[in-house]
Structure formats: C-alpha cells, structure tokens
PDB file of N, CA and C in Angstrom:
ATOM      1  N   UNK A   1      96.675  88.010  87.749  1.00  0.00           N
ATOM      2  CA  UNK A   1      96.983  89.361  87.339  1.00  0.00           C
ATOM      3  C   UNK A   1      98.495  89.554  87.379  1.00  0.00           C
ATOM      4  N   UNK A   2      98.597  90.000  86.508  1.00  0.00           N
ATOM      5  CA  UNK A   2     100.595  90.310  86.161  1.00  0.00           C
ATOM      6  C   UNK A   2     100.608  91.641  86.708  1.00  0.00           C
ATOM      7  N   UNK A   3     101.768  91.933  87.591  1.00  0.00           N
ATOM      8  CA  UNK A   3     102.295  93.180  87.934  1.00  0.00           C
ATOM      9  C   UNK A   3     103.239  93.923  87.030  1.00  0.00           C
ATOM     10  N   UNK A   4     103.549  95.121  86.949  1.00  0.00           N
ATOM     11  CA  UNK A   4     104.275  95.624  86.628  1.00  0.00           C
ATOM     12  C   UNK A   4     105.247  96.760  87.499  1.00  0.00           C
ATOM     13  N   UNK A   5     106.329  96.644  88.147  1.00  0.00           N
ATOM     14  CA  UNK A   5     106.784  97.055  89.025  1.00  0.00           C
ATOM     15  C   UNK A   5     107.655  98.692  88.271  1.00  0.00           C
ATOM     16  N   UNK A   6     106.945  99.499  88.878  1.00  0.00           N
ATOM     17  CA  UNK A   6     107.745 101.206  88.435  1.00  0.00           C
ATOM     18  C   UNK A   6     108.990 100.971  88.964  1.00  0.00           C
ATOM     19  N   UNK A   7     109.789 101.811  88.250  1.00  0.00           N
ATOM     20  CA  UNK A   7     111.226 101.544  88.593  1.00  0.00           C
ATOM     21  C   UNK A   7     111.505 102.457  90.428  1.00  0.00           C
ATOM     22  N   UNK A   8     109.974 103.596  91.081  1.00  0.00           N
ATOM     23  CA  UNK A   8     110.380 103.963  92.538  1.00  0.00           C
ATOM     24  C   UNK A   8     110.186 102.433  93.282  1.00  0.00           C
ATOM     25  N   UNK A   9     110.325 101.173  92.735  1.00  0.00           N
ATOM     26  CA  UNK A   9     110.076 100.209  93.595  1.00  0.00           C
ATOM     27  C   UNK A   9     111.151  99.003  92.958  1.00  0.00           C
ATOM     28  N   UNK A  10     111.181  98.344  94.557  1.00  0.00           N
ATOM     29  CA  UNK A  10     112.103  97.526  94.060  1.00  0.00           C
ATOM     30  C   UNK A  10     111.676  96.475  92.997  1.00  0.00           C
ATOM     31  N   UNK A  11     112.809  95.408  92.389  1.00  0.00           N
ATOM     32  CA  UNK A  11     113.354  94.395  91.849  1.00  0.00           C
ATOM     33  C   UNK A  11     112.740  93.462  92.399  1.00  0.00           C
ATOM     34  N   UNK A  12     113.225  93.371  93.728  1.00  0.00           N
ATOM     35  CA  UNK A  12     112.957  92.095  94.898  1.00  0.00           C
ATOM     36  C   UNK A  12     111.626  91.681  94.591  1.00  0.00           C
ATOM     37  N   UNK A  13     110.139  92.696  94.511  1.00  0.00           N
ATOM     38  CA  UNK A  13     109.512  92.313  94.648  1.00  0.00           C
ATOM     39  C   UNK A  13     108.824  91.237  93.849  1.00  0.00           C
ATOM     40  N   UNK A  14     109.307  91.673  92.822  1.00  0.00           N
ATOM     41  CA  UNK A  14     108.977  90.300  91.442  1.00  0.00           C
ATOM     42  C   UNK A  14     108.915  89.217  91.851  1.00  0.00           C
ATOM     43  N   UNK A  15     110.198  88.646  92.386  1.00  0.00           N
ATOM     44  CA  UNK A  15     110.434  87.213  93.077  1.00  0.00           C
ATOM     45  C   UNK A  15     109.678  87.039  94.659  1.00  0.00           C
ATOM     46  N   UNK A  16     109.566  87.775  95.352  1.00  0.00           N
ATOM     47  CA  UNK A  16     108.716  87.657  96.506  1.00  0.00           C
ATOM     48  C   UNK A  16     107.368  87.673  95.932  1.00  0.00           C
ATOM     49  N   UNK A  17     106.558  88.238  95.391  1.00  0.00           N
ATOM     50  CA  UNK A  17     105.637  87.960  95.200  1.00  0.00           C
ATOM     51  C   UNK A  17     104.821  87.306  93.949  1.00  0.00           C
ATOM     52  N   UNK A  18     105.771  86.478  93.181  1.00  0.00           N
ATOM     53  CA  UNK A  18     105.927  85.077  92.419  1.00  0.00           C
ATOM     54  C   UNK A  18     104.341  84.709  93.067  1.00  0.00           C
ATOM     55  N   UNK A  19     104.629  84.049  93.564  1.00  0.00           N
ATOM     56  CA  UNK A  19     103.353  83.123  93.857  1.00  0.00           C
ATOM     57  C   UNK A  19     101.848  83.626  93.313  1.00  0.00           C
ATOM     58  N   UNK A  20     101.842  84.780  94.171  1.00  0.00           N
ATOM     59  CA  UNK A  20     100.580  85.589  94.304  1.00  0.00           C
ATOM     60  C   UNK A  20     100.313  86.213  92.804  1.00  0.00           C
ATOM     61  N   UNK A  21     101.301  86.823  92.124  1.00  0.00           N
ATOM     62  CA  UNK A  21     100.751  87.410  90.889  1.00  0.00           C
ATOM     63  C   UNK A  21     102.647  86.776  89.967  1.00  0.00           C
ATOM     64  N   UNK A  22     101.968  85.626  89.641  1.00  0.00           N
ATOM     65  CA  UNK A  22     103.384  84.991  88.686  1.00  0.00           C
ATOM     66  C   UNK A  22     102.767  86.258  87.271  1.00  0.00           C
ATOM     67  N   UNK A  23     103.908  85.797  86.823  1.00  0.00           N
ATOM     68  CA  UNK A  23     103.820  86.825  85.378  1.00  0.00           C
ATOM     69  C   UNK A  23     104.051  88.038  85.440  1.00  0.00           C
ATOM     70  N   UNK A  24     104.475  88.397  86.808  1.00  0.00           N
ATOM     71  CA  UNK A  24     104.800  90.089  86.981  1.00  0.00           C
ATOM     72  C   UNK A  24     106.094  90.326  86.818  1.00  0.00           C
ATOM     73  N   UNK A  25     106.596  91.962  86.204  1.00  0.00           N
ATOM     74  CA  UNK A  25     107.665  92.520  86.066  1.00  0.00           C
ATOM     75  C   UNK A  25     108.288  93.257  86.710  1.00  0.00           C
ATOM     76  N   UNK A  26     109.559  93.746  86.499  1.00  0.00           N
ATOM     77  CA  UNK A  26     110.005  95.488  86.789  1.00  0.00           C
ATOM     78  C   UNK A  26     110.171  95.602  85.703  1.00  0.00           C
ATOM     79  N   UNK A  27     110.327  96.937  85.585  1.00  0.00           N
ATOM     80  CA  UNK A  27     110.588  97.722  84.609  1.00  0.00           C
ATOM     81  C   UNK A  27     111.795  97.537  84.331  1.00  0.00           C
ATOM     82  N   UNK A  28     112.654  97.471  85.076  1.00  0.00           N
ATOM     83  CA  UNK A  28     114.093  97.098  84.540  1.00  0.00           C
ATOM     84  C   UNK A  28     114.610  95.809  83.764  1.00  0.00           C
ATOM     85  N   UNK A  29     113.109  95.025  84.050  1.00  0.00           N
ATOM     86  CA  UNK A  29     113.594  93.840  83.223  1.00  0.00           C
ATOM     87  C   UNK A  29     112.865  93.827  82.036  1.00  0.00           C
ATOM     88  N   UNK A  30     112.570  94.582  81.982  1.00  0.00           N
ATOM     89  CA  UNK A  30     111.533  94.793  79.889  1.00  0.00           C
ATOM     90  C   UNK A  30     111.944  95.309  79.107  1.00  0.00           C
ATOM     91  N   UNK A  31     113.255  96.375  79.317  1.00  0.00           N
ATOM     92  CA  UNK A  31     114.029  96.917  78.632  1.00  0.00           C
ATOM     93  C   UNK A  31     114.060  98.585  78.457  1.00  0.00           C
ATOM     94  N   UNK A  32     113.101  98.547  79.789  1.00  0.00           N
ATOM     95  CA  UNK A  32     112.954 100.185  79.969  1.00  0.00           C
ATOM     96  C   UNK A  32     113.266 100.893  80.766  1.00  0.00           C
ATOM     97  N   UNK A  33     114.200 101.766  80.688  1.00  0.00           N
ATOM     98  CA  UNK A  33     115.213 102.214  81.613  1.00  0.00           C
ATOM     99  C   UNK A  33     114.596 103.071  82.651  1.00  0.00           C
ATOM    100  N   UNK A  34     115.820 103.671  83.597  1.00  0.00           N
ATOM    101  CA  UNK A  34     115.489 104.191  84.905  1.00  0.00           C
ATOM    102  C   UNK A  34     114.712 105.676  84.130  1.00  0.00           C
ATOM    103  N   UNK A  35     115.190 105.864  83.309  1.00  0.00           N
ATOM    104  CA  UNK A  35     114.243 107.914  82.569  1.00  0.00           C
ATOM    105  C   UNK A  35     113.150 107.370  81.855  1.00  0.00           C
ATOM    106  N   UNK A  36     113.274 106.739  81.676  1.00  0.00           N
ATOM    107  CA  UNK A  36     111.415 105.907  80.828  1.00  0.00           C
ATOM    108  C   UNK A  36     110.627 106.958  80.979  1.00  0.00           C
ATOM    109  N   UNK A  37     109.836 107.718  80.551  1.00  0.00           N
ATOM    110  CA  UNK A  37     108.498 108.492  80.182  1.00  0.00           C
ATOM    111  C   UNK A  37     107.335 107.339  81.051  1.00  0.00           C
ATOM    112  N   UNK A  38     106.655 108.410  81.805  1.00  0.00           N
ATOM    113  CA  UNK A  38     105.633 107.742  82.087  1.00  0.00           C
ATOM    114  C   UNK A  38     104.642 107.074  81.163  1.00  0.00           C
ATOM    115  N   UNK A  39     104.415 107.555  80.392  1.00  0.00           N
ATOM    116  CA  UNK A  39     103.588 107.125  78.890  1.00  0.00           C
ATOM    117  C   UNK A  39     104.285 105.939  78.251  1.00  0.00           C
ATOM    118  N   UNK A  40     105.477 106.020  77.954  1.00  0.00           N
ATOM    119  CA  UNK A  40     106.086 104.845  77.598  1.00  0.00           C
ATOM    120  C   UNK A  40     105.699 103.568  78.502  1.00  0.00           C
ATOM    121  N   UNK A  41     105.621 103.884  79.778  1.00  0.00           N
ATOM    122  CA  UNK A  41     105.590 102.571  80.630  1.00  0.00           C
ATOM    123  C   UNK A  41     104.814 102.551  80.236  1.00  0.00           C
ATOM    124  N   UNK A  42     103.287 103.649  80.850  1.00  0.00           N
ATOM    125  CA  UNK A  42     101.828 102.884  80.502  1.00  0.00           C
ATOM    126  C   UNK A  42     101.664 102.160  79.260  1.00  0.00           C
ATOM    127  N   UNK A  43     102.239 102.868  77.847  1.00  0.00           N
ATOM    128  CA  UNK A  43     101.995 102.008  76.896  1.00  0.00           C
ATOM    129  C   UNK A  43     102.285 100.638  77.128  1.00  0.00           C
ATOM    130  N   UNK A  44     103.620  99.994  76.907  1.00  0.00           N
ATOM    131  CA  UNK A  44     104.004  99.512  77.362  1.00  0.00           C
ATOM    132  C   UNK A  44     103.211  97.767  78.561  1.00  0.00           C
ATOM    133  N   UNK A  45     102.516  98.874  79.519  1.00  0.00           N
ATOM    134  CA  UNK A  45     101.919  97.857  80.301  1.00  0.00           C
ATOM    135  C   UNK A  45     100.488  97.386  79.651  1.00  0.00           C
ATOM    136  N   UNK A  46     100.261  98.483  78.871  1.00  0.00           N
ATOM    137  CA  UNK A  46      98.650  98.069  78.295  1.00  0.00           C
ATOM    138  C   UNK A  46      98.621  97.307  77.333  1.00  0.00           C
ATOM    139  N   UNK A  47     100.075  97.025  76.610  1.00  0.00           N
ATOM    140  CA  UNK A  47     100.053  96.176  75.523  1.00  0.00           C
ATOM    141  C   UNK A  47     100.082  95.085  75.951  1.00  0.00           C
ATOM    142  N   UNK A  48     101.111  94.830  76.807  1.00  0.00           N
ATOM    143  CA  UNK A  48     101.244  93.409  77.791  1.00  0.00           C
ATOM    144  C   UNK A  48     100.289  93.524  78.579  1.00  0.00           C
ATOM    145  N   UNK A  49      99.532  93.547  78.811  1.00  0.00           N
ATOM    146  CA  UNK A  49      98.510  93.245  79.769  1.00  0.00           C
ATOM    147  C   UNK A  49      98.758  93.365  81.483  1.00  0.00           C
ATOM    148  N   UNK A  50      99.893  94.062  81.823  1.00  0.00           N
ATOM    149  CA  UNK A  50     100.111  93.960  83.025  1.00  0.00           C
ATOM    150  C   UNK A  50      99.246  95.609  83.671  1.00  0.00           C
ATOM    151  N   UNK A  51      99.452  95.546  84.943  1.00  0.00           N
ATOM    152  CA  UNK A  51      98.650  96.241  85.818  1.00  0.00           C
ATOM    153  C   UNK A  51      99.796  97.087  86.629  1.00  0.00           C
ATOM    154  N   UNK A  52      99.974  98.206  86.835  1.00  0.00           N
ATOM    155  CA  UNK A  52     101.360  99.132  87.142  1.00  0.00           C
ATOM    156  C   UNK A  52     100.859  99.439  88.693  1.00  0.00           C
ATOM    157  N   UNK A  53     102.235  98.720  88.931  1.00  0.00           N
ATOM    158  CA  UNK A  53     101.955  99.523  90.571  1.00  0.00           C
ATOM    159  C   UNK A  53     103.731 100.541  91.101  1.00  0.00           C
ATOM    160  N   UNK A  54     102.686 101.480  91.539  1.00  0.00           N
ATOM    161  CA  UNK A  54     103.967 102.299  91.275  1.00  0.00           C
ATOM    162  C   UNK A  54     103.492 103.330  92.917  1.00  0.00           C
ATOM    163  N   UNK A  55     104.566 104.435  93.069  1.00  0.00           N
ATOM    164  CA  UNK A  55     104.410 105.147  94.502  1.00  0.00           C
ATOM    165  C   UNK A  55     104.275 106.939  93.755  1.00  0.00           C
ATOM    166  N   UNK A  56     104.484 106.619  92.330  1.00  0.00           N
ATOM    167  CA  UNK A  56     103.759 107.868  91.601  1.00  0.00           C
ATOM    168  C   UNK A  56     102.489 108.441  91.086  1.00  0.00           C
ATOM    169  N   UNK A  57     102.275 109.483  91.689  1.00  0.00           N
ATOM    170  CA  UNK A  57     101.028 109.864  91.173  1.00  0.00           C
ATOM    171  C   UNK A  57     100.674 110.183  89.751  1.00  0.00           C
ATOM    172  N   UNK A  58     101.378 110.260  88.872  1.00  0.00           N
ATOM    173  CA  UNK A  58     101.517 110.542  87.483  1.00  0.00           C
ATOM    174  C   UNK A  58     100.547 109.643  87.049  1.00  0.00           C
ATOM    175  N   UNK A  59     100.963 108.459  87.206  1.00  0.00           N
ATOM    176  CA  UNK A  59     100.170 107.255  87.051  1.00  0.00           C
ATOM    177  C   UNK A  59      98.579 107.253  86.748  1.00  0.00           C
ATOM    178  N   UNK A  60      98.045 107.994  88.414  1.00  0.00           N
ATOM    179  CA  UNK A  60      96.751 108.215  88.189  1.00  0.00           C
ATOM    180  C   UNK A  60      96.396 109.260  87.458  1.00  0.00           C
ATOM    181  N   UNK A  61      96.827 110.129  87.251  1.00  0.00           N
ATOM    182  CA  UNK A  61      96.163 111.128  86.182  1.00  0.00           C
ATOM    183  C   UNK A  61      96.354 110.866  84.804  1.00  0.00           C
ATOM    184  N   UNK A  62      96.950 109.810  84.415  1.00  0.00           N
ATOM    185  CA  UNK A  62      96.971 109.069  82.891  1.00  0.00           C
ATOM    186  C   UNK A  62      95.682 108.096  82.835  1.00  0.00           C
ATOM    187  N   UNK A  63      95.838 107.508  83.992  1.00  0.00           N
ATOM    188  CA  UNK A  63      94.490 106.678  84.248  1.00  0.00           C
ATOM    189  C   UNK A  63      93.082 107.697  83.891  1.00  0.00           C
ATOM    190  N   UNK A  64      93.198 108.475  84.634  1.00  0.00           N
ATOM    191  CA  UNK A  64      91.962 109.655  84.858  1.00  0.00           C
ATOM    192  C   UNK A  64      91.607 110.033  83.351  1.00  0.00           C
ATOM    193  N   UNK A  65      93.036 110.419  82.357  1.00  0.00           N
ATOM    194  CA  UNK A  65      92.567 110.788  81.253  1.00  0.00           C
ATOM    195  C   UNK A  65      92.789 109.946  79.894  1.00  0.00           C
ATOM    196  N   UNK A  66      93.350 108.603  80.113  1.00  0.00           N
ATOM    197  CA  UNK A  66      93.026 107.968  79.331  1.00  0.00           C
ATOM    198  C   UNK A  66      92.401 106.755  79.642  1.00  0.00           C
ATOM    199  N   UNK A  67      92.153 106.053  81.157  1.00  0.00           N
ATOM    200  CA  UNK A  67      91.210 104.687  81.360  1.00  0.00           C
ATOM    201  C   UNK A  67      91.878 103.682  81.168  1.00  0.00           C
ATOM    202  N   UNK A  68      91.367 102.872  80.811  1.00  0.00           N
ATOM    203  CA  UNK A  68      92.029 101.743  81.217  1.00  0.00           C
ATOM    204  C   UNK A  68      91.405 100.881  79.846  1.00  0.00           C
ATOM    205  N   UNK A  69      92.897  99.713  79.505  1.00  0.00           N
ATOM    206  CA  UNK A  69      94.135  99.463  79.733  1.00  0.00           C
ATOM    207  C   UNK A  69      95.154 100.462  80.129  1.00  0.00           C
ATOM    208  N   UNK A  70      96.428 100.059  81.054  1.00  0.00           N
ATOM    209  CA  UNK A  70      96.305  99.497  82.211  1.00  0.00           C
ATOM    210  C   UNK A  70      95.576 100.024  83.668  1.00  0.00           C
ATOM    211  N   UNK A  71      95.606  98.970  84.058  1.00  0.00           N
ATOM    212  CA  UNK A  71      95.100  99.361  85.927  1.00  0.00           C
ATOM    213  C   UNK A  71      96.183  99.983  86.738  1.00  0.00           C
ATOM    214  N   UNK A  72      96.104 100.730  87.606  1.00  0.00           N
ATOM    215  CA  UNK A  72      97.424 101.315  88.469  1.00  0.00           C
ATOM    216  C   UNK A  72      97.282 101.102  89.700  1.00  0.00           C
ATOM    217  N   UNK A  73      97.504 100.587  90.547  1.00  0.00           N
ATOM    218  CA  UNK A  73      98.231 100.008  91.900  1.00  0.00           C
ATOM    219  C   UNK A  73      98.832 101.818  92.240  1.00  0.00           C
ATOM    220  N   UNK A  74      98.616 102.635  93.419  1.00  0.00           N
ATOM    221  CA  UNK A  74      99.143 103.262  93.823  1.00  0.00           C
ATOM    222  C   UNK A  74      99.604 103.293  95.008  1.00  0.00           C
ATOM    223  N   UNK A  75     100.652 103.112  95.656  1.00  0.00           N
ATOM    224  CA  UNK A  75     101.314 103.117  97.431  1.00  0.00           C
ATOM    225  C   UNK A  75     101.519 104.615  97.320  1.00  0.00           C
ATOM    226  N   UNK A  76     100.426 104.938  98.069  1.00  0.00           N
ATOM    227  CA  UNK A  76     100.485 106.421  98.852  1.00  0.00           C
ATOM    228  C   UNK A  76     101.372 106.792  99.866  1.00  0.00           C
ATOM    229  N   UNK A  77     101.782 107.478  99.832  1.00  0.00           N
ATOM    230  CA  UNK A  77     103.613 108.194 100.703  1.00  0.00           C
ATOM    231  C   UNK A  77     104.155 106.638 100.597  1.00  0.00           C
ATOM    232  N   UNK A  78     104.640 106.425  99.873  1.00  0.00           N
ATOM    233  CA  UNK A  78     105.364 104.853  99.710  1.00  0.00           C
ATOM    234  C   UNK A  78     106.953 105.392  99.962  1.00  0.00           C
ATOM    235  N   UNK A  79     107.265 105.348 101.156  1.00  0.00           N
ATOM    236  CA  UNK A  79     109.315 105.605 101.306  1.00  0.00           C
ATOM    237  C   UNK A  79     109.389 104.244 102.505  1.00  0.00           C
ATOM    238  N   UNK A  80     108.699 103.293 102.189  1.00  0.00           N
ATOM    239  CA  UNK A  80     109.272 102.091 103.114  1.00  0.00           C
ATOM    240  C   UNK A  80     109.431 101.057 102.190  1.00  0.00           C
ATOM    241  N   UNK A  81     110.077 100.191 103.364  1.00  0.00           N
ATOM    242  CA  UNK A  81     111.525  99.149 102.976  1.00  0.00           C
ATOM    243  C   UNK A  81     110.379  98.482 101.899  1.00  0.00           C
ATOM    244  N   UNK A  82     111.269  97.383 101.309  1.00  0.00           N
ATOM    245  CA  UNK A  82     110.975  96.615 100.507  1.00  0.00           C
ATOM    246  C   UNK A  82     110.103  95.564 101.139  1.00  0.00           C
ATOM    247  N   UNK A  83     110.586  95.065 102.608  1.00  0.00           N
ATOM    248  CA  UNK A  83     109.595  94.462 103.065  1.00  0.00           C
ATOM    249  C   UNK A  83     108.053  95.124 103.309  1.00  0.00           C
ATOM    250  N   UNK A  84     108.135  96.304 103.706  1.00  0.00           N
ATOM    251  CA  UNK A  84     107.134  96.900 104.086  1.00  0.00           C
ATOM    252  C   UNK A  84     106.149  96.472 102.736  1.00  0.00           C
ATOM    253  N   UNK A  85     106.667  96.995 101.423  1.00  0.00           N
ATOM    254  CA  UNK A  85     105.755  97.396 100.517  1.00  0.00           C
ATOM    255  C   UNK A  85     105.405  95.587 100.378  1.00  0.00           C
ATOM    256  N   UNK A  86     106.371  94.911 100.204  1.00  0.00           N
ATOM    257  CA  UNK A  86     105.360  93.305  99.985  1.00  0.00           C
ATOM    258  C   UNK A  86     104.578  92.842 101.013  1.00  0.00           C
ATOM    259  N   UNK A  87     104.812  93.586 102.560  1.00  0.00           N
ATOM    260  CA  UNK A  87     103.682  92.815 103.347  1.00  0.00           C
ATOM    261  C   UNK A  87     102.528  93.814 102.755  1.00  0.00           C
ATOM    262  N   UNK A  88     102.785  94.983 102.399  1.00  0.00           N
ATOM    263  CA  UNK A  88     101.544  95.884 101.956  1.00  0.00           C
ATOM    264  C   UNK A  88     100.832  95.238 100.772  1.00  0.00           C
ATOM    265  N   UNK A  89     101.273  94.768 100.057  1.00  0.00           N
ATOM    266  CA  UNK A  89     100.909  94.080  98.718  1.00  0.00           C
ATOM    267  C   UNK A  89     100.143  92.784  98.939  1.00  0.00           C
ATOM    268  N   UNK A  90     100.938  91.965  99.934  1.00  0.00           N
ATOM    269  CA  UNK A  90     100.113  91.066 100.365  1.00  0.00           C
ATOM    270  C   UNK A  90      98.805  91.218 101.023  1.00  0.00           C
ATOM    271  N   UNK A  91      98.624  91.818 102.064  1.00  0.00           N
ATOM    272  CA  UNK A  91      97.543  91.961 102.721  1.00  0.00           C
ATOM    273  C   UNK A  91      96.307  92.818 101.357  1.00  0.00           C
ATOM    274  N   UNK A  92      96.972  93.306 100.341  1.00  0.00           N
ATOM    275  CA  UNK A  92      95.724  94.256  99.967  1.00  0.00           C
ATOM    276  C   UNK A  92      95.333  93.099  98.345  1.00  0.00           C
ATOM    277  N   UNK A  93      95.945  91.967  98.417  1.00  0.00           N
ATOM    278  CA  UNK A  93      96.313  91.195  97.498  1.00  0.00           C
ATOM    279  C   UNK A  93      94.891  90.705  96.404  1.00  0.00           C
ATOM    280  N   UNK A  94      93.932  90.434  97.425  1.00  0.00           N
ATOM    281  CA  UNK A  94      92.693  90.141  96.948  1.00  0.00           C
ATOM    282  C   UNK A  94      91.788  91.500  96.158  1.00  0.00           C
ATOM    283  N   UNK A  95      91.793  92.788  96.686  1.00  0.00           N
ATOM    284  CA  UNK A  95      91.561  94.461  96.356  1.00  0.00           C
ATOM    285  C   UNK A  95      92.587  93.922  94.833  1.00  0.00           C
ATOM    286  N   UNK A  96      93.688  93.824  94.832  1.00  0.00           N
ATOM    287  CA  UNK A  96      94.017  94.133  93.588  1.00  0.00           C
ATOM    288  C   UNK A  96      94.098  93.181  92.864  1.00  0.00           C
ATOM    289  N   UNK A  97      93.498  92.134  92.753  1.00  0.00           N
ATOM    290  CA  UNK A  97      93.157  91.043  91.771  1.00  0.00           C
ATOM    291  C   UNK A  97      91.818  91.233  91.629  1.00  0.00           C
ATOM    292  N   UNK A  98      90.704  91.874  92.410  1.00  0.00           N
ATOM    293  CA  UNK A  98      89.332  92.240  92.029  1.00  0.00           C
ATOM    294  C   UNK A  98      89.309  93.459  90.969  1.00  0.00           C
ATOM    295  N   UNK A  99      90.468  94.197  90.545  1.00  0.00           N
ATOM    296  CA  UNK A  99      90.372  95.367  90.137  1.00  0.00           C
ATOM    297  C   UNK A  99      89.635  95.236  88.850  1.00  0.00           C
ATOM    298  N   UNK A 100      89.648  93.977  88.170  1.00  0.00           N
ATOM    299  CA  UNK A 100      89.308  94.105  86.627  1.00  0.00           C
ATOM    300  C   UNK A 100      87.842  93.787  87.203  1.00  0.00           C
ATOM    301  N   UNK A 101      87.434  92.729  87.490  1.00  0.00           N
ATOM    302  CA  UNK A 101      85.932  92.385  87.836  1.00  0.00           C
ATOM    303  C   UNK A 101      85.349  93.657  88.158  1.00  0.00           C
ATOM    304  N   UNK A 102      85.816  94.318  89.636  1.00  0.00           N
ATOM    305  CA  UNK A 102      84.946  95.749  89.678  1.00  0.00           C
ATOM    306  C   UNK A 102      84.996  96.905  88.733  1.00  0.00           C
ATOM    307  N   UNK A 103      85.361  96.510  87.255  1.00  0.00           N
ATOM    308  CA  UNK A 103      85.766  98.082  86.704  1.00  0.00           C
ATOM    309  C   UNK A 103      86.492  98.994  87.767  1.00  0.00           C
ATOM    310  N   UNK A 104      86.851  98.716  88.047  1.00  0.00           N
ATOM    311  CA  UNK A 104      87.994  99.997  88.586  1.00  0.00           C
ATOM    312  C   UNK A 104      89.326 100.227  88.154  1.00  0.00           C
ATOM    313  N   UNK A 105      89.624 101.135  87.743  1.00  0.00           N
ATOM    314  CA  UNK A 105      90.998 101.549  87.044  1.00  0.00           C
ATOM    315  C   UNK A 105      91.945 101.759  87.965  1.00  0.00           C
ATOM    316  N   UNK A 106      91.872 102.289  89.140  1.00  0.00           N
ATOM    317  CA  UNK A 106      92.728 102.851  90.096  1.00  0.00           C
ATOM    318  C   UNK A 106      92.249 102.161  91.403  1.00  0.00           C
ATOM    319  N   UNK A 107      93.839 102.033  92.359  1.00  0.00           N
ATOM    320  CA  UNK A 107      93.474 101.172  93.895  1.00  0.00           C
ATOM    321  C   UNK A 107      94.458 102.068  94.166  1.00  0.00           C
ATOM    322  N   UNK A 108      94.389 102.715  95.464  1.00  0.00           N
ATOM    323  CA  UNK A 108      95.647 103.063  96.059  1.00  0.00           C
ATOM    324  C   UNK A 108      95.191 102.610  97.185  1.00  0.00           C
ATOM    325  N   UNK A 109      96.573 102.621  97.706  1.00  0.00           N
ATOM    326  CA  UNK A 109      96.795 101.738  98.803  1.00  0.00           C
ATOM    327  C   UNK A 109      97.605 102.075 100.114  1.00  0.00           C
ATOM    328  N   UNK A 110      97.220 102.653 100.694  1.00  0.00           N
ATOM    329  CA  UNK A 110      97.670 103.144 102.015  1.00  0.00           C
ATOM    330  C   UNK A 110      98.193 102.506 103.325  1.00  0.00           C
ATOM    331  N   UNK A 111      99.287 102.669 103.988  1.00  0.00           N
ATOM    332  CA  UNK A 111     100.244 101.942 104.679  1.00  0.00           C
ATOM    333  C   UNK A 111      99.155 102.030 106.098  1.00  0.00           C
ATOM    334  N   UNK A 112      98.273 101.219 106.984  1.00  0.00           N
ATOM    335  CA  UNK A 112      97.769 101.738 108.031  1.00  0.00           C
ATOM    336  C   UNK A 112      97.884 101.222 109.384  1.00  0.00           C
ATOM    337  N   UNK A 113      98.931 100.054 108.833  1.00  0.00           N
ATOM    338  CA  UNK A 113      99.825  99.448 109.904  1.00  0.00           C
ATOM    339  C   UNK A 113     101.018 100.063 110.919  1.00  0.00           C
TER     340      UNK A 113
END
C-alpha cells in the first residue's frame, strides 16, 4: 500500500517508512503545494492509487461523502514529533494495509501510548 503524506505531516516520514509501505509520498513531492485544496489532494491520491494519511478531519468527511478511492489514514489530535507519528504508523501498520481487504474507507488512529 502506497502512502500519501498531507502536507500537517512530515517529509521524513516517506524515507522512514520506505520499507513498510515503499511507493509512498508527501505531498510536497507531487507537485502540490502547502494551499492545495483538500479535493485536489484527494483527487489526486485516487488517481494514483495512494491511501492519504493525514491529522485532518476534512479528509473524513470527503470519504463519508464520496467513498472510496482513496482510503484515509487519520492521526487523531496528531501535534507529536515526527518520531512519535512513525512509531504510531508502525505499530498500527498491519490495520492499515488490511484497509482495502476489509472494505473500509477510513482508520483513525489514536496515540494510546
């Protein structure tokens, strides 16, 4: 599963989490800037096939009213470090590579460490 990283999240994570989901982005590297329209991204991710994980709720209510393509990854109150959010990513790693198998459009993901 390819990520797609919202621009409230870092860069870093692309390359840290290489392994686990190769083929993932930021947004800053696709050519879509820091004011991007939420719609633009989603388009955007649904054409490429990637899966948006982001710390905005916008996200899910595009999901809600248009479904899926794409899937959305949500970090609920997400204001921690960069490490935080990749050990968060890691541990929930398997949840969000099941997302297409279970039909589920939406995972959020809560810090409970």
């Amino acid at each position: 599963m390819k990520l797609l990283f919202d621009a409230n999240l870092s860069p870093k994570l692309v390359e840290r989490l290489a392994e686990l989901f190769p083929g993932s982005r930021h947004v800053f590297q696709t050519g879509l800037a820091s004011f991007t329209s939420d719609e633009a991204i989603w388009e955007y991710a649904a054409s490429h096939g990637f899966t948006i994980v982001t710390a905005d709720s916008d996200f899910l209510n595009l999901a809600n009213v248009r479904g899926t393509p794409p899937r959305v990854v949500r970090l609920d109150n997400c204001n921690y470090r960069t490490s935080e959010v990749e050990n968060l990513l890691r541990r929930n790693a398997i949840l969000i590579a099941e997302m297409e198998q279970a039909s589920r459009s939406t995972l959020i993901i809560r810090n409970t460490a």
